[in-house]
N, C-alpha and C. Protein backbone atom coordinates (compact mmCIF):
# COMPACT_ATOMS: atom_id res chain seq x y z
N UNK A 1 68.00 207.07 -66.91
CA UNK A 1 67.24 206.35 -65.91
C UNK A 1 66.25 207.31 -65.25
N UNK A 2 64.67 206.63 -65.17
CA UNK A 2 63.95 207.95 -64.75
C UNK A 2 63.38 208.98 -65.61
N UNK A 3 62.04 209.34 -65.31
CA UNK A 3 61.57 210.06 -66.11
C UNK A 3 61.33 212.05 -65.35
N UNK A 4 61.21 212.49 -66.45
CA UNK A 4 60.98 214.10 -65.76
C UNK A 4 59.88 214.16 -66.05
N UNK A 5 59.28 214.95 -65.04
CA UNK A 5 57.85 215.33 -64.95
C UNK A 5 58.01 216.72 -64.27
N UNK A 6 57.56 217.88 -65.43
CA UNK A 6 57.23 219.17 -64.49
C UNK A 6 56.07 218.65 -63.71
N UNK A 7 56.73 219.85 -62.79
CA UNK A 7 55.41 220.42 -61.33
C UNK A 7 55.74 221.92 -61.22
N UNK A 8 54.78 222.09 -60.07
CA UNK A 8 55.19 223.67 -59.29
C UNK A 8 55.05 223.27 -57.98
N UNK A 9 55.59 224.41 -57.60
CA UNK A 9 55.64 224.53 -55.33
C UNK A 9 54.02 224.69 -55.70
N UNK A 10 53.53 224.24 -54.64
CA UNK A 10 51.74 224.51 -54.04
C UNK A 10 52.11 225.56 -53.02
N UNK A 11 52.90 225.55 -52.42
CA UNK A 11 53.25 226.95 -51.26
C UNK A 11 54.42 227.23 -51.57
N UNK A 12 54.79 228.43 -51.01
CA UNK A 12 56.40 229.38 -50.65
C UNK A 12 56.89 227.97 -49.90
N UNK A 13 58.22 228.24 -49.74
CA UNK A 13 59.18 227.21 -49.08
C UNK A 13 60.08 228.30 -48.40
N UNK A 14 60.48 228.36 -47.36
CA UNK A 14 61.67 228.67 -46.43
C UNK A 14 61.76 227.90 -45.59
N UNK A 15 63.65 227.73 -46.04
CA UNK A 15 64.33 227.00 -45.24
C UNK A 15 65.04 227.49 -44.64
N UNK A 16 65.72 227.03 -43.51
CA UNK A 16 67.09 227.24 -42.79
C UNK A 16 68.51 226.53 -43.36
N UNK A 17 69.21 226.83 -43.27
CA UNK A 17 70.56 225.81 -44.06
C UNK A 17 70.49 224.48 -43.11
N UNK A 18 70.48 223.63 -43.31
CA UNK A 18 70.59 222.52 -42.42
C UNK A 18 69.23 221.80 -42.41
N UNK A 19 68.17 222.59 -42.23
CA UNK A 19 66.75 222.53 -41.64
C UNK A 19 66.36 221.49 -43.31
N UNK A 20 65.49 220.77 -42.50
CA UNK A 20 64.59 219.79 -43.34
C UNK A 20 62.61 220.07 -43.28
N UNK A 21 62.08 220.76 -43.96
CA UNK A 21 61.25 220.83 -44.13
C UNK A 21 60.26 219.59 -45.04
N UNK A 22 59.18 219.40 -44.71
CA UNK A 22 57.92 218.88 -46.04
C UNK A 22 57.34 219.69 -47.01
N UNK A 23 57.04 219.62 -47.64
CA UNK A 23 56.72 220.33 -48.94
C UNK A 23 55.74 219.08 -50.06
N UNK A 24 55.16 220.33 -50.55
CA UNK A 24 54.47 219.42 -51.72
C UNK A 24 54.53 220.45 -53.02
N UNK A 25 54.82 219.36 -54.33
CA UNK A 25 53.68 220.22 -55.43
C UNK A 25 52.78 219.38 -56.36
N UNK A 26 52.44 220.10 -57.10
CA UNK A 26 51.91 219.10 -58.01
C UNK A 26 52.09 219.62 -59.64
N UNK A 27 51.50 218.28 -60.38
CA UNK A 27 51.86 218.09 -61.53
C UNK A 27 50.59 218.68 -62.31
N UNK A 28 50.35 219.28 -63.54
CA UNK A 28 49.20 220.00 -63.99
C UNK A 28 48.56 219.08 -64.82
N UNK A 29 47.63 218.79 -64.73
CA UNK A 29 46.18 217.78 -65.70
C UNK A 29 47.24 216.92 -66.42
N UNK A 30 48.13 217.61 -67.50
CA UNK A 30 48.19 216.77 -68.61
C UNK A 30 49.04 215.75 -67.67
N UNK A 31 49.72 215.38 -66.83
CA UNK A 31 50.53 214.65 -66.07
C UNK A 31 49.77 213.87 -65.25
N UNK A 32 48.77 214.54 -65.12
CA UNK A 32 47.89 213.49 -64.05
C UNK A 32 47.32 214.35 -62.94
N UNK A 33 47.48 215.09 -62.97
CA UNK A 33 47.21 216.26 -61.93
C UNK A 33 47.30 215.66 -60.25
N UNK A 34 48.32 215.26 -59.99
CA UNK A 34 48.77 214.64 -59.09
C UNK A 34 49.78 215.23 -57.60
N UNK A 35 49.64 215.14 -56.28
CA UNK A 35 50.59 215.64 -55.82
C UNK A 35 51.32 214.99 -54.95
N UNK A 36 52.97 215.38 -55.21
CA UNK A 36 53.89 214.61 -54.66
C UNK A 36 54.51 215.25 -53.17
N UNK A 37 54.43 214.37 -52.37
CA UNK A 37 55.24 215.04 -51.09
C UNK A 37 56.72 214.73 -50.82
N UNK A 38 57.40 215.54 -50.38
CA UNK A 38 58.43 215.19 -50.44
C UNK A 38 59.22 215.93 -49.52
N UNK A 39 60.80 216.19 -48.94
CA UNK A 39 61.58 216.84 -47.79
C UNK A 39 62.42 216.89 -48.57
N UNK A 40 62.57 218.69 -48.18
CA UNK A 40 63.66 219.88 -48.60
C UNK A 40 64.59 220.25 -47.50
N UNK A 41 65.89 220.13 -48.12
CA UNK A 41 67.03 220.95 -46.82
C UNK A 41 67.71 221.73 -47.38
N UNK A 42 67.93 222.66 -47.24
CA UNK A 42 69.18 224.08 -47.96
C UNK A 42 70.23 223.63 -47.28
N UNK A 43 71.28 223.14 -48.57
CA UNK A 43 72.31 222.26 -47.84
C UNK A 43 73.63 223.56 -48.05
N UNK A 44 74.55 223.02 -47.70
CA UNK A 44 75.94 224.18 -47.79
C UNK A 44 76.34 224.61 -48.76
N UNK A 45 75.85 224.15 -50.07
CA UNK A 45 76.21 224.80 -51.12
C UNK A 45 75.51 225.80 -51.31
N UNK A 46 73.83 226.10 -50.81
CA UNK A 46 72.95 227.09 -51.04
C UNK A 46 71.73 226.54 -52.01
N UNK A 47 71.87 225.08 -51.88
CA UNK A 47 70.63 224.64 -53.16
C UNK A 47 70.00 224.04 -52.31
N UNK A 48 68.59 223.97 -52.54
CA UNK A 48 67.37 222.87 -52.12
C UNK A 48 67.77 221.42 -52.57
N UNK A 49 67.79 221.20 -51.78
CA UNK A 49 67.89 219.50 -52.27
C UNK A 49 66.25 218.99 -51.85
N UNK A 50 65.97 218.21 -52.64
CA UNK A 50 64.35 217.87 -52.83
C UNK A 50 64.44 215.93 -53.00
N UNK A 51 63.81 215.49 -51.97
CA UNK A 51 63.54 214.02 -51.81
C UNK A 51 61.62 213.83 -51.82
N UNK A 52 61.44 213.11 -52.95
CA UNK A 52 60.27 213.27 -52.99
C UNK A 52 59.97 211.06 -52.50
N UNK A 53 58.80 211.07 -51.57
CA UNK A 53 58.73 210.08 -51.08
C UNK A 53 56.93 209.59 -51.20
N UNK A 54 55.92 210.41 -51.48
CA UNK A 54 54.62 209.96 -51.85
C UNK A 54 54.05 210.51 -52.61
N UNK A 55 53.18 210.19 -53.45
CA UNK A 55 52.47 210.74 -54.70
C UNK A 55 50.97 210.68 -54.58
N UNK A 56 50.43 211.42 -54.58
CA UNK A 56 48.94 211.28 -54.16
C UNK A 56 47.86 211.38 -54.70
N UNK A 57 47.54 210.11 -55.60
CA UNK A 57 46.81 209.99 -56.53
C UNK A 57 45.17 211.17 -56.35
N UNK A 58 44.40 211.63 -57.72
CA UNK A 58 43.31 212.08 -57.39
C UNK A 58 42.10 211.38 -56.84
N UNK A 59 42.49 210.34 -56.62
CA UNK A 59 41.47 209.24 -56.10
C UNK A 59 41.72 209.13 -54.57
N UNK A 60 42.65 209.61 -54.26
CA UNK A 60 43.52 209.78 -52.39
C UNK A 60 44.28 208.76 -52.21
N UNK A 61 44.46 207.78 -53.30
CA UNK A 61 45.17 206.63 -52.96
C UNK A 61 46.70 207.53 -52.75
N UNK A 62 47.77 206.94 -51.92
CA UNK A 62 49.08 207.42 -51.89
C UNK A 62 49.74 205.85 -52.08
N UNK A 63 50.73 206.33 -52.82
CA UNK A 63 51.83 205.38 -53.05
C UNK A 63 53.45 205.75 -52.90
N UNK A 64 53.88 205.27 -52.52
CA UNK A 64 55.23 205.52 -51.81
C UNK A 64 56.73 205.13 -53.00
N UNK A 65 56.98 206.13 -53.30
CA UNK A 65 57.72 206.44 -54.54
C UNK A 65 59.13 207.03 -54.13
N UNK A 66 60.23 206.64 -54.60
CA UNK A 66 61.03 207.53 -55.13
C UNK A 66 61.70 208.28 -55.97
N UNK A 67 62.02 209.58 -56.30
CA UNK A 67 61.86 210.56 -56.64
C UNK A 67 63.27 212.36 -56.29
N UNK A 68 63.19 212.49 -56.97
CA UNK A 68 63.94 213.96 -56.65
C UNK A 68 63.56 215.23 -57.59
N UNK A 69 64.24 216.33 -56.64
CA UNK A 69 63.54 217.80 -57.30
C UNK A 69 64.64 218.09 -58.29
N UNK A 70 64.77 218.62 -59.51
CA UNK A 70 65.45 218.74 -60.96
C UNK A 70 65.16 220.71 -61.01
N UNK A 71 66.06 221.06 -61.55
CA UNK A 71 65.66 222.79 -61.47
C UNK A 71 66.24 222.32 -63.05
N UNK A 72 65.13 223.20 -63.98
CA UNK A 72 65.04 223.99 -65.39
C UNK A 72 66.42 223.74 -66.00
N UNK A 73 67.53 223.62 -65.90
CA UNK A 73 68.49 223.94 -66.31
C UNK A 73 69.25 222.09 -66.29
N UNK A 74 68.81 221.35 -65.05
CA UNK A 74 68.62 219.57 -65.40
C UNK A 74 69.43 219.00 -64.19
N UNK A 75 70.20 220.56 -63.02
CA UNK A 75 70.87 220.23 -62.22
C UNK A 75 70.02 219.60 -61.24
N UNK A 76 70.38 218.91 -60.40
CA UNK A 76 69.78 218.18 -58.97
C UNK A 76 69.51 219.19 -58.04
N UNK A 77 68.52 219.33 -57.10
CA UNK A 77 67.97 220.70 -56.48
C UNK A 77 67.91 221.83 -56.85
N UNK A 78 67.31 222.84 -56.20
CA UNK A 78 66.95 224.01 -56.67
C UNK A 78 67.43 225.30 -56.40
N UNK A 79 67.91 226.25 -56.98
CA UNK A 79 68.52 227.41 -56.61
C UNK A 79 67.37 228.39 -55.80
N UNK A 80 67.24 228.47 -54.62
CA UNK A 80 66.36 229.43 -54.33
C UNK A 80 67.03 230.79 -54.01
N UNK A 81 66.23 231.59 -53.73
CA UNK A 81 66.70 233.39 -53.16
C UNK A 81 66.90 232.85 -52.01
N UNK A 82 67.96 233.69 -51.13
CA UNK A 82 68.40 233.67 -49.79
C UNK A 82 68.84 235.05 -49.32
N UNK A 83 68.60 234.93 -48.05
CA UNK A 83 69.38 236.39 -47.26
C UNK A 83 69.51 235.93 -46.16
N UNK A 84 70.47 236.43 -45.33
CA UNK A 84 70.99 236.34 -43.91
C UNK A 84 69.95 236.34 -43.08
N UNK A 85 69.65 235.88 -42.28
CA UNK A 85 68.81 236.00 -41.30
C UNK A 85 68.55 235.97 -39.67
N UNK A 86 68.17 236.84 -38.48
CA UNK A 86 68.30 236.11 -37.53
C UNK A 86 67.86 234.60 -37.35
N UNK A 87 68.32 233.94 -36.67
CA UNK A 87 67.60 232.86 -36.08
C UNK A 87 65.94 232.52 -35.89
N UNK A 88 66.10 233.36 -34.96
CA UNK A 88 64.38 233.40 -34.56
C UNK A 88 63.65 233.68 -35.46
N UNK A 89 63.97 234.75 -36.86
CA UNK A 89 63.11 235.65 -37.68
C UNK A 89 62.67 234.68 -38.72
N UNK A 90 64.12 233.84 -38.93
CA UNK A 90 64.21 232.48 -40.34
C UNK A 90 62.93 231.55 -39.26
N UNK A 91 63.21 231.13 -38.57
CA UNK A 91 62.23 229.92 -37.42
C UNK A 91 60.78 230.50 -37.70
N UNK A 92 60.79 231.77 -37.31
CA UNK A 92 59.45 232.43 -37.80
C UNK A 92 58.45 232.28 -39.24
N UNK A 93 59.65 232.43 -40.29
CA UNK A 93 59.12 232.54 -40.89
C UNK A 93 58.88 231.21 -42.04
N UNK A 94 59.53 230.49 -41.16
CA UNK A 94 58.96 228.67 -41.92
C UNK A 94 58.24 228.35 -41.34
N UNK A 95 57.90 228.41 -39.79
CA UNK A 95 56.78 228.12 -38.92
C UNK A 95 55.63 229.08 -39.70
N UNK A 96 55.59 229.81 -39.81
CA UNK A 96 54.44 230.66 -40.28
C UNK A 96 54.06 230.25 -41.91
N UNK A 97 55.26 229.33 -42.43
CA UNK A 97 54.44 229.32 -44.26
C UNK A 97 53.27 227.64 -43.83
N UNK A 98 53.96 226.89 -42.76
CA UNK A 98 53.05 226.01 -42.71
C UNK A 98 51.92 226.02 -41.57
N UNK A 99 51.98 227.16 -41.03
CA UNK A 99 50.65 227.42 -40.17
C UNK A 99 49.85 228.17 -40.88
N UNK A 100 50.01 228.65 -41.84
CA UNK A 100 48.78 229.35 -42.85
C UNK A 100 48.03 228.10 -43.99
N UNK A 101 48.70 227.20 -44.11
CA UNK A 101 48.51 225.93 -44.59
C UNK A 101 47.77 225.15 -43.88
N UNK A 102 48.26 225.14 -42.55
CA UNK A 102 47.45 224.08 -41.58
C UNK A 102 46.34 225.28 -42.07
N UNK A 103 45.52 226.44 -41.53
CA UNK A 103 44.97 226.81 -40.86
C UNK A 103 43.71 227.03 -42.39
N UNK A 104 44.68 227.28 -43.48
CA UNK A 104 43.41 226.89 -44.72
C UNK A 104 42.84 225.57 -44.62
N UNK A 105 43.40 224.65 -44.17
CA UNK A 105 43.16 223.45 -44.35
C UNK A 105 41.76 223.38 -43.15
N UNK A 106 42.03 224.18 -41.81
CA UNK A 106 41.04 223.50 -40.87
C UNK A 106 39.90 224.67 -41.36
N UNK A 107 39.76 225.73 -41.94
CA UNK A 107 39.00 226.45 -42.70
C UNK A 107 38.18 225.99 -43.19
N UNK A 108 38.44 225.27 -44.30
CA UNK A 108 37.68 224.31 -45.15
C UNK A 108 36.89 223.39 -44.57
N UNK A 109 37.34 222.82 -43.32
CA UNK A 109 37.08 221.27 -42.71
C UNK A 109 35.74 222.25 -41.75
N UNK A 110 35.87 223.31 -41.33
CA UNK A 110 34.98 223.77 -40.64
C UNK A 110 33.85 224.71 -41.76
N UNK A 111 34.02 224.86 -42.49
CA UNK A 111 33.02 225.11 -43.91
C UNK A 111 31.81 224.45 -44.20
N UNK A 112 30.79 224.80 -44.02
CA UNK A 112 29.31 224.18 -44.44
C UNK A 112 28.72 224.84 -45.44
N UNK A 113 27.26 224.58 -45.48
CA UNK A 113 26.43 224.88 -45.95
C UNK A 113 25.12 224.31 -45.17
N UNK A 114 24.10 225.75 -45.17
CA UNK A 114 23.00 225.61 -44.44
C UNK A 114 21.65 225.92 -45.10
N UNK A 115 20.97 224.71 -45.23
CA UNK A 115 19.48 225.01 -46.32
C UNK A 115 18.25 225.46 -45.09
N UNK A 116 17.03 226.23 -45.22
CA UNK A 116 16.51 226.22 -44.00
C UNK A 116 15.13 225.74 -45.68
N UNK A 117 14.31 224.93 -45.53
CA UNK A 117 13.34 224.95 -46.53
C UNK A 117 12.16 223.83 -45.24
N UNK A 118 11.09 224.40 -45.80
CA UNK A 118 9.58 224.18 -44.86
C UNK A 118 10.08 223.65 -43.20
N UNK A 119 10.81 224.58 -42.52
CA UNK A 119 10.81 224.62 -41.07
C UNK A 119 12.31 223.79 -41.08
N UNK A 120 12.40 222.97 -41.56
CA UNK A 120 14.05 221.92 -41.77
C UNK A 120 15.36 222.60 -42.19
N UNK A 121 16.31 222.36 -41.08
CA UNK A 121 17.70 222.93 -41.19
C UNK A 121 18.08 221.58 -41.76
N UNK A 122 19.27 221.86 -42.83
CA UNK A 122 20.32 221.08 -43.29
C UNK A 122 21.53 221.58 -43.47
N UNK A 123 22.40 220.86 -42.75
CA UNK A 123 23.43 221.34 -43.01
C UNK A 123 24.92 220.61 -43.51
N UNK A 124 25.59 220.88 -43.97
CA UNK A 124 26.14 219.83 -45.23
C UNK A 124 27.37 220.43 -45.25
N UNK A 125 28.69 219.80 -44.46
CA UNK A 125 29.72 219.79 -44.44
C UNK A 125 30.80 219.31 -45.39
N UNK A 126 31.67 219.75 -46.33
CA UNK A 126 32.38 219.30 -47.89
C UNK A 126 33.50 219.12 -46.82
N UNK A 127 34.62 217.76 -47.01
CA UNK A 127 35.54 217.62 -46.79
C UNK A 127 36.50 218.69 -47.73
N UNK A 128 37.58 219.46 -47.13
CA UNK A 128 38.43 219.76 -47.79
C UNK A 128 39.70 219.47 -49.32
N UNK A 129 39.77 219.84 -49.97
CA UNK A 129 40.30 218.64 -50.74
C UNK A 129 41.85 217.70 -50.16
N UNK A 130 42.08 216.42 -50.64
CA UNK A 130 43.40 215.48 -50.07
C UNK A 130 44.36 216.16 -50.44
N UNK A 131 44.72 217.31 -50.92
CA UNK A 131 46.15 217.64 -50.93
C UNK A 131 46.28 219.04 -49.74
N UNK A 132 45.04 219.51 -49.75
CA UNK A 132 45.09 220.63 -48.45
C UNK A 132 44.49 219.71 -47.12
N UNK A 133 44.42 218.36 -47.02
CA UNK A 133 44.52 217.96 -46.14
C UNK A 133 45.68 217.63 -45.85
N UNK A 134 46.85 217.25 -46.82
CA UNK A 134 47.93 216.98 -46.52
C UNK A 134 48.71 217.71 -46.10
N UNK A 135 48.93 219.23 -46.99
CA UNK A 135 49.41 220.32 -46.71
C UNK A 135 49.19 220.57 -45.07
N UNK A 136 48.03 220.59 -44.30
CA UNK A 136 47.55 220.92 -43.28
C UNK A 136 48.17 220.08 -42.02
N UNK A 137 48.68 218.88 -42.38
CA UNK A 137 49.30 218.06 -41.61
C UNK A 137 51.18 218.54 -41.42
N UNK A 138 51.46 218.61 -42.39
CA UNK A 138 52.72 219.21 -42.70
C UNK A 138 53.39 220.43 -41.30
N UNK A 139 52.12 221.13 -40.41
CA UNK A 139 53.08 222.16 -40.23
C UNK A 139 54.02 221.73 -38.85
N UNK A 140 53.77 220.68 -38.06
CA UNK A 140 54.51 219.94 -37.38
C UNK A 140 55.54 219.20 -37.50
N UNK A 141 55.96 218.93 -38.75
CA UNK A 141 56.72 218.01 -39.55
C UNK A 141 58.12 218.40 -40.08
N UNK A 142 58.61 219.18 -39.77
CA UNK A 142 59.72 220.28 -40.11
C UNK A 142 60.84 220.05 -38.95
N UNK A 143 61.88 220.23 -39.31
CA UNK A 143 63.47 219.61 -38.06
C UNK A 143 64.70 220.72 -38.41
N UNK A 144 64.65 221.93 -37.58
CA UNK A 144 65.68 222.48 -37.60
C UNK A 144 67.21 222.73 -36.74
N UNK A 145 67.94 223.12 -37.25
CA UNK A 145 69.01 222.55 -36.51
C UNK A 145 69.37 223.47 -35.92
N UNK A 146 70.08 222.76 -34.79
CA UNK A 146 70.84 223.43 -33.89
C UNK A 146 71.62 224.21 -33.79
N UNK A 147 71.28 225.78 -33.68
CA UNK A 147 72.49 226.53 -33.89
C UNK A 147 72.33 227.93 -32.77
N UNK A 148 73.58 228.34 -32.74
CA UNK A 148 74.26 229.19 -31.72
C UNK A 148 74.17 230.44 -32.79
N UNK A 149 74.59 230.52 -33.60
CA UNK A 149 74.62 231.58 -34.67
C UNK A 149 73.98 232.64 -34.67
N UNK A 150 74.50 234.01 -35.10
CA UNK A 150 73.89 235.08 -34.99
C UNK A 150 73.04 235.31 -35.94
N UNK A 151 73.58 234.60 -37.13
CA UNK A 151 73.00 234.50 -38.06
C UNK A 151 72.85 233.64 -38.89
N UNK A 152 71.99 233.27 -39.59
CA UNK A 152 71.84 232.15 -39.99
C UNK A 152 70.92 232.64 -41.74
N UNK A 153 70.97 231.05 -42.67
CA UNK A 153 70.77 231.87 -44.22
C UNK A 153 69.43 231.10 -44.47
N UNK A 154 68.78 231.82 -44.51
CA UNK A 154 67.52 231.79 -45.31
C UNK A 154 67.02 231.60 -46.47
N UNK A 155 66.27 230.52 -47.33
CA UNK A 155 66.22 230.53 -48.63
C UNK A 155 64.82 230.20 -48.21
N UNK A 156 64.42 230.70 -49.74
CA UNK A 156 63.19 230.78 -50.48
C UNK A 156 62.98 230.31 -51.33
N UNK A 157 62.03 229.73 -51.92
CA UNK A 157 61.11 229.01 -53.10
C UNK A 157 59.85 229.44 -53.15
N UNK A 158 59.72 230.31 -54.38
CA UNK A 158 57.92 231.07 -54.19
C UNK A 158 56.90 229.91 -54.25
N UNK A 159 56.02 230.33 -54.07
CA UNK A 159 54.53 229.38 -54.72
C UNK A 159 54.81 229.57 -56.01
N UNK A 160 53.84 228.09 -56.85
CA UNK A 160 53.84 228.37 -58.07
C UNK A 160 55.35 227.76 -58.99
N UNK A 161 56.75 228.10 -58.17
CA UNK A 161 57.85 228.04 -59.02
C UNK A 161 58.28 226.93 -59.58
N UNK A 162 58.40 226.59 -61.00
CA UNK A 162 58.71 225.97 -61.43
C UNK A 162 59.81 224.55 -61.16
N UNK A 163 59.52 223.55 -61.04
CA UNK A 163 60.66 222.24 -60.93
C UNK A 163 60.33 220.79 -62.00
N UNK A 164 61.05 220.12 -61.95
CA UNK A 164 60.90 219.04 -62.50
C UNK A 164 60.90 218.06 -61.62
N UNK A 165 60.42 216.82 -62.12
CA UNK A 165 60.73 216.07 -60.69
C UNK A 165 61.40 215.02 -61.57
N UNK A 166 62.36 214.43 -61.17
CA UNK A 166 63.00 212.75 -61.25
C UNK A 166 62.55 211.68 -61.03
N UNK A 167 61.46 211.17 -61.58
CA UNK A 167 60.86 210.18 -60.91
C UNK A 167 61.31 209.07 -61.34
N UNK A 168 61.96 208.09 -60.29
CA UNK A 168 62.75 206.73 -60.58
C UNK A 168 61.96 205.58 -60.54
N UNK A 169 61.19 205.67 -59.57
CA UNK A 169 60.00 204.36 -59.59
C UNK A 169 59.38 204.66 -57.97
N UNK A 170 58.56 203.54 -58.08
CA UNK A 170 57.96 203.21 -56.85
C UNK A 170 58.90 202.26 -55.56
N UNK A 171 58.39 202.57 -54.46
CA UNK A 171 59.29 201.74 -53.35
C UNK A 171 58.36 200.81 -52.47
N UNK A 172 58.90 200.16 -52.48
CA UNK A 172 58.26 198.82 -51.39
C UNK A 172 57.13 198.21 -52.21
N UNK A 173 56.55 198.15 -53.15
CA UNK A 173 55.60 197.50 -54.02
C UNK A 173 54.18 198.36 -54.19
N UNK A 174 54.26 199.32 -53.10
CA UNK A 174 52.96 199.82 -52.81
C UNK A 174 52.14 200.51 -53.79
């Protein structure tokens, strides 16, 4: 039931154990060159669990799908690297993979181009592309949990790293 479709991460991923992040990747040309969004939590076993919920056509249309993340080997979520971490340092450093995201994103959006030809300024603003607009929305969107702990476990997912996705169908007709 369900088809596999490789992708890759579009960004690094760190999580907190508990913590639910957004995330995206996408699928390469021959698939459609498409990107899916979806929410990651590093659950107690130490794996990413991956719920993928919109797909974002190259046309910007989004359609509301469900979906899950598959690691190489055909198990359900993903084995990432982890290490112990303070609190604050792990908080840091997931706040910081999606504020470099937002902040490419408002980069772009503030990006022109300026012609000066017989006395006339033009100037010509390119929207960013729809998946680093999406990315850019993302860095508010993240829910970590509540903890007292001295320490707390940290996982990772590079850019780039390889997944499959589970794609079961579409939801609500859309």
């Amino acid at each position: 039931m369900g088809q596999l479709i490789p992708a890759r991460m579009v960004v690094a991923l760190d999580l907190i154990e508990g913590g639910t992040v957004e995330f995206f990747v996408t699928t390469p040309a021959a698939q459609g060159n498409f990107v899916w969004k979806g929410t990651a939590t590093l659950d107690a076993t130490k794996r990413v669990q991956m719920t993928f919920t919109e797909l974002a056509l190259p046309t910007g249309q989004a359609l509301r799908i469900r979906a899950t993340g598959v690691s190489a080997d055909g198990t359900i979520g993903l084995t990432p690297s982890y290490r112990a971490s303070a609190p604050s340092a792990a908080i840091d450093a997931v706040r910081g993979t999606l504020t470099g995201v937002q902040q490419a994103a408002n980069a772009q959006l503030q990006a022109g181009t300026t012609v000066i030809a017989n006395g006339q300024t033009t100037v010509s603003k390119t929207a960013p592309p729809f998946w680093m607009t999406l990315l850019g929305g993302a860095v508010n969107s993240f829910k970590l949990p509540e903890s007292t702990a001295s320490v707390v476990t940290l996982g990772h997912i590079d850019r780039g790293a390889p997944l499959n996705i589970l794609f079961v169908g579409f939801d609500g007709g859309r």
